[in-house]
C-alpha atoms as a PDB file:
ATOM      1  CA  UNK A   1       0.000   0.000   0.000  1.00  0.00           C
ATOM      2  CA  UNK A   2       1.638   3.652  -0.923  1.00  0.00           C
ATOM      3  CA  UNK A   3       1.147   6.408   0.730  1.00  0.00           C
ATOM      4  CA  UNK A   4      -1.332   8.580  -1.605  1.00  0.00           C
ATOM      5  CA  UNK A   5      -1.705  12.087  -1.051  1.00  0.00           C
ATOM      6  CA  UNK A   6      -5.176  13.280  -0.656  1.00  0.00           C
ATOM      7  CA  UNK A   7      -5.757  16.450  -3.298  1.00  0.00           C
ATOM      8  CA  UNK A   8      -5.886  20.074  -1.591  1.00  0.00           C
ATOM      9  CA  UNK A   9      -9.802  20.369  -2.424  1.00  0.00           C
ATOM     10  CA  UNK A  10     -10.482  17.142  -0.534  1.00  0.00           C
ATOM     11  CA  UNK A  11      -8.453  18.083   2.313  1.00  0.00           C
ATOM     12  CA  UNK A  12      -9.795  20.995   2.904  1.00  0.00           C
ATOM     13  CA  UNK A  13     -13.189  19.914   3.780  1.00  0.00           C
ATOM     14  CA  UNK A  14     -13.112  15.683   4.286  1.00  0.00           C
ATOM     15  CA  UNK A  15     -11.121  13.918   7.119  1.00  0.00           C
ATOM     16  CA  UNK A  16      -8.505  11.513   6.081  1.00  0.00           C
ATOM     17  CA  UNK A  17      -9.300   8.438   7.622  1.00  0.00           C
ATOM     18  CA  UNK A  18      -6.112   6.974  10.169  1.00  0.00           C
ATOM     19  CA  UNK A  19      -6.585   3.424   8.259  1.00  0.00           C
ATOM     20  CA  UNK A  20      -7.782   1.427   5.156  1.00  0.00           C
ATOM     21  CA  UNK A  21      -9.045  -1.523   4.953  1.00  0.00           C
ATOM     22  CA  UNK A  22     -10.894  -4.268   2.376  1.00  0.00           C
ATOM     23  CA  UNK A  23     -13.651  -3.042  -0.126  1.00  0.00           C
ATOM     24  CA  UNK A  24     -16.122  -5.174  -1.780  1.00  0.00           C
ATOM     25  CA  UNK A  25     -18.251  -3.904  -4.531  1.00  0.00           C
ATOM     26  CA  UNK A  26     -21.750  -4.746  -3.654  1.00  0.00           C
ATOM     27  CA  UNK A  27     -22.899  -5.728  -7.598  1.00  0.00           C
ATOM     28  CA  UNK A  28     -19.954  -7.710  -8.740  1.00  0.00           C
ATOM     29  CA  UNK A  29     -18.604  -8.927  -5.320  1.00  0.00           C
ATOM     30  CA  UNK A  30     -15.142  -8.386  -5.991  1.00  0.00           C
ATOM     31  CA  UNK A  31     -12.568  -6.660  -3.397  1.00  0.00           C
ATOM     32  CA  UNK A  32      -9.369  -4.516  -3.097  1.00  0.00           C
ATOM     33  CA  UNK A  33      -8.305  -3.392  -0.435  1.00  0.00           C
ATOM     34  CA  UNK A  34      -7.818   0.763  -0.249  1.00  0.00           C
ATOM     35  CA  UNK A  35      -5.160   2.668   2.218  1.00  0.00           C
ATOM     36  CA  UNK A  36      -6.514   5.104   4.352  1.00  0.00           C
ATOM     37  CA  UNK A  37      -6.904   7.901   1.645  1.00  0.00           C
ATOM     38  CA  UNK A  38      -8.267   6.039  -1.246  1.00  0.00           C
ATOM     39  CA  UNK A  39     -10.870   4.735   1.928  1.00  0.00           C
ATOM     40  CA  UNK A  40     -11.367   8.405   2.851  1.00  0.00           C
ATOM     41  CA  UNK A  41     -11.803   9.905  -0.902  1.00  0.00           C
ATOM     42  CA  UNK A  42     -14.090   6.329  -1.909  1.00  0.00           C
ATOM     43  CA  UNK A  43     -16.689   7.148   1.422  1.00  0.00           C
ATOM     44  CA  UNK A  44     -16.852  10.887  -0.163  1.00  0.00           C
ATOM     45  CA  UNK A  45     -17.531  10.000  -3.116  1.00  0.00           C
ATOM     46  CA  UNK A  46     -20.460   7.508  -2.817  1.00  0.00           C
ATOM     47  CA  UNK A  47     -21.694   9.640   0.041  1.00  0.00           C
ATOM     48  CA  UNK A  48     -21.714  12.767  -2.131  1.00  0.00           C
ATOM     49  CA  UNK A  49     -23.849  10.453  -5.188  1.00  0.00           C
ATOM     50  CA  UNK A  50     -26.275   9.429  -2.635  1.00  0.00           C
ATOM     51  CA  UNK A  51     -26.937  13.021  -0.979  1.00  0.00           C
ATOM     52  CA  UNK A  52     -27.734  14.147  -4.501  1.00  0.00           C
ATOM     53  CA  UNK A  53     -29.540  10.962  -5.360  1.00  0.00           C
ATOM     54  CA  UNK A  54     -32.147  11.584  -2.499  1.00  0.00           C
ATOM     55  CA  UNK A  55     -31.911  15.639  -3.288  1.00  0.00           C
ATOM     56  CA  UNK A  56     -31.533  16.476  -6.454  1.00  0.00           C
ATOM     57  CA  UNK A  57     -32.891  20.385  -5.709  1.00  0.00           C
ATOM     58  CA  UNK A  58     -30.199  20.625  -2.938  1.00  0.00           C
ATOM     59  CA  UNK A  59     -28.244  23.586  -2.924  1.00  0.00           C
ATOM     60  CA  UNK A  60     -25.317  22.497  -3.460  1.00  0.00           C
ATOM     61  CA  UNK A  61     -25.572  20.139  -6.603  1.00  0.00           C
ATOM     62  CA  UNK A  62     -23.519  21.699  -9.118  1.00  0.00           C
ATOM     63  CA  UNK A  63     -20.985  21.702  -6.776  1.00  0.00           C
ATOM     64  CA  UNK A  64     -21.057  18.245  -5.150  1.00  0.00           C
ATOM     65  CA  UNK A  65     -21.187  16.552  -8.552  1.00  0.00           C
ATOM     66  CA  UNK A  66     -18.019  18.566  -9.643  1.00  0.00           C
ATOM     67  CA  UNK A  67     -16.204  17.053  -6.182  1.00  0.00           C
ATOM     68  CA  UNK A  68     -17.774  13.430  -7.320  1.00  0.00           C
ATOM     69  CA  UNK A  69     -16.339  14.286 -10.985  1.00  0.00           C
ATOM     70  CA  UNK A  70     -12.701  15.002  -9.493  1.00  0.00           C
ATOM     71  CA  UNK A  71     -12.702  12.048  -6.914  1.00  0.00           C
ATOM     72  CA  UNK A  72     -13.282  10.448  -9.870  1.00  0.00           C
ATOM     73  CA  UNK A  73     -10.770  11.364 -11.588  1.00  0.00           C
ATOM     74  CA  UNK A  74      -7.937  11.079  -9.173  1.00  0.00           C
ATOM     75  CA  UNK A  75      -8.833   7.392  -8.632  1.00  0.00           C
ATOM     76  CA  UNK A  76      -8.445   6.821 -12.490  1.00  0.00           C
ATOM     77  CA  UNK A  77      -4.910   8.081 -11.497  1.00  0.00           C
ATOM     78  CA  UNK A  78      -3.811   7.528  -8.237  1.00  0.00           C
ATOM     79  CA  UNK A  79      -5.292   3.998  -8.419  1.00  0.00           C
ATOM     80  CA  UNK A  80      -6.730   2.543 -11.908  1.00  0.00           C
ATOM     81  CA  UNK A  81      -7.411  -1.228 -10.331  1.00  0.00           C
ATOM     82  CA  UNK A  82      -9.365  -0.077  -7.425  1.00  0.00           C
ATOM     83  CA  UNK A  83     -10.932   2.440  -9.931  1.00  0.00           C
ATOM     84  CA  UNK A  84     -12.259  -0.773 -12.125  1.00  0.00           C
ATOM     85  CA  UNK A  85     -13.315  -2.926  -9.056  1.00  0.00           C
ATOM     86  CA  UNK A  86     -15.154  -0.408  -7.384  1.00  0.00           C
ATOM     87  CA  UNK A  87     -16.388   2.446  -9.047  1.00  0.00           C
ATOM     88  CA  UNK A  88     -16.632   2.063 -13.129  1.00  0.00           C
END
């Protein structure tokens, strides 16, 4: 497991978990496991899709899809397998 930095936009407003640990993806069952970062920036992510899921007029939408856009995107590059397993 490296030791990923976390993007300054993250940072700024998400706590970096102390510890990773073993994901499954729900739909195809398959695992990886995720240091404490990729953890911290996956929870955001799938948080952030299910606040606008249930509230699609919330203030905020433009803006929390644009964070879910660049989490996104820095998994594609910080970590391309967990990427696949988990969130394409």
């Amino acid at each position: 497991m490296t030791n990923t930095e976390a993007p300054d936009w993250f940072t700024a407003n998400a706590k970096i978990y102390d510890k990773g640990e073993v994901v499954t993806n729900p739909f195809s069952g398959d695992s990886i496991e995720l240091n404490n970062v990729e953890l911290s920036m996956y929870d955001f992510i799938l948080g952030a899709q299910m606040v606008i899921s249930y509230n699609p007029d919330c203030d905020h939408f433009e803006e929390t899809s644009n964070n879910i856009e660049k989490g996104i995107e820095w998994f594609k590059k910080v970590n391309p397998e967990a990427f696949i397993v988990l969130l394409d």
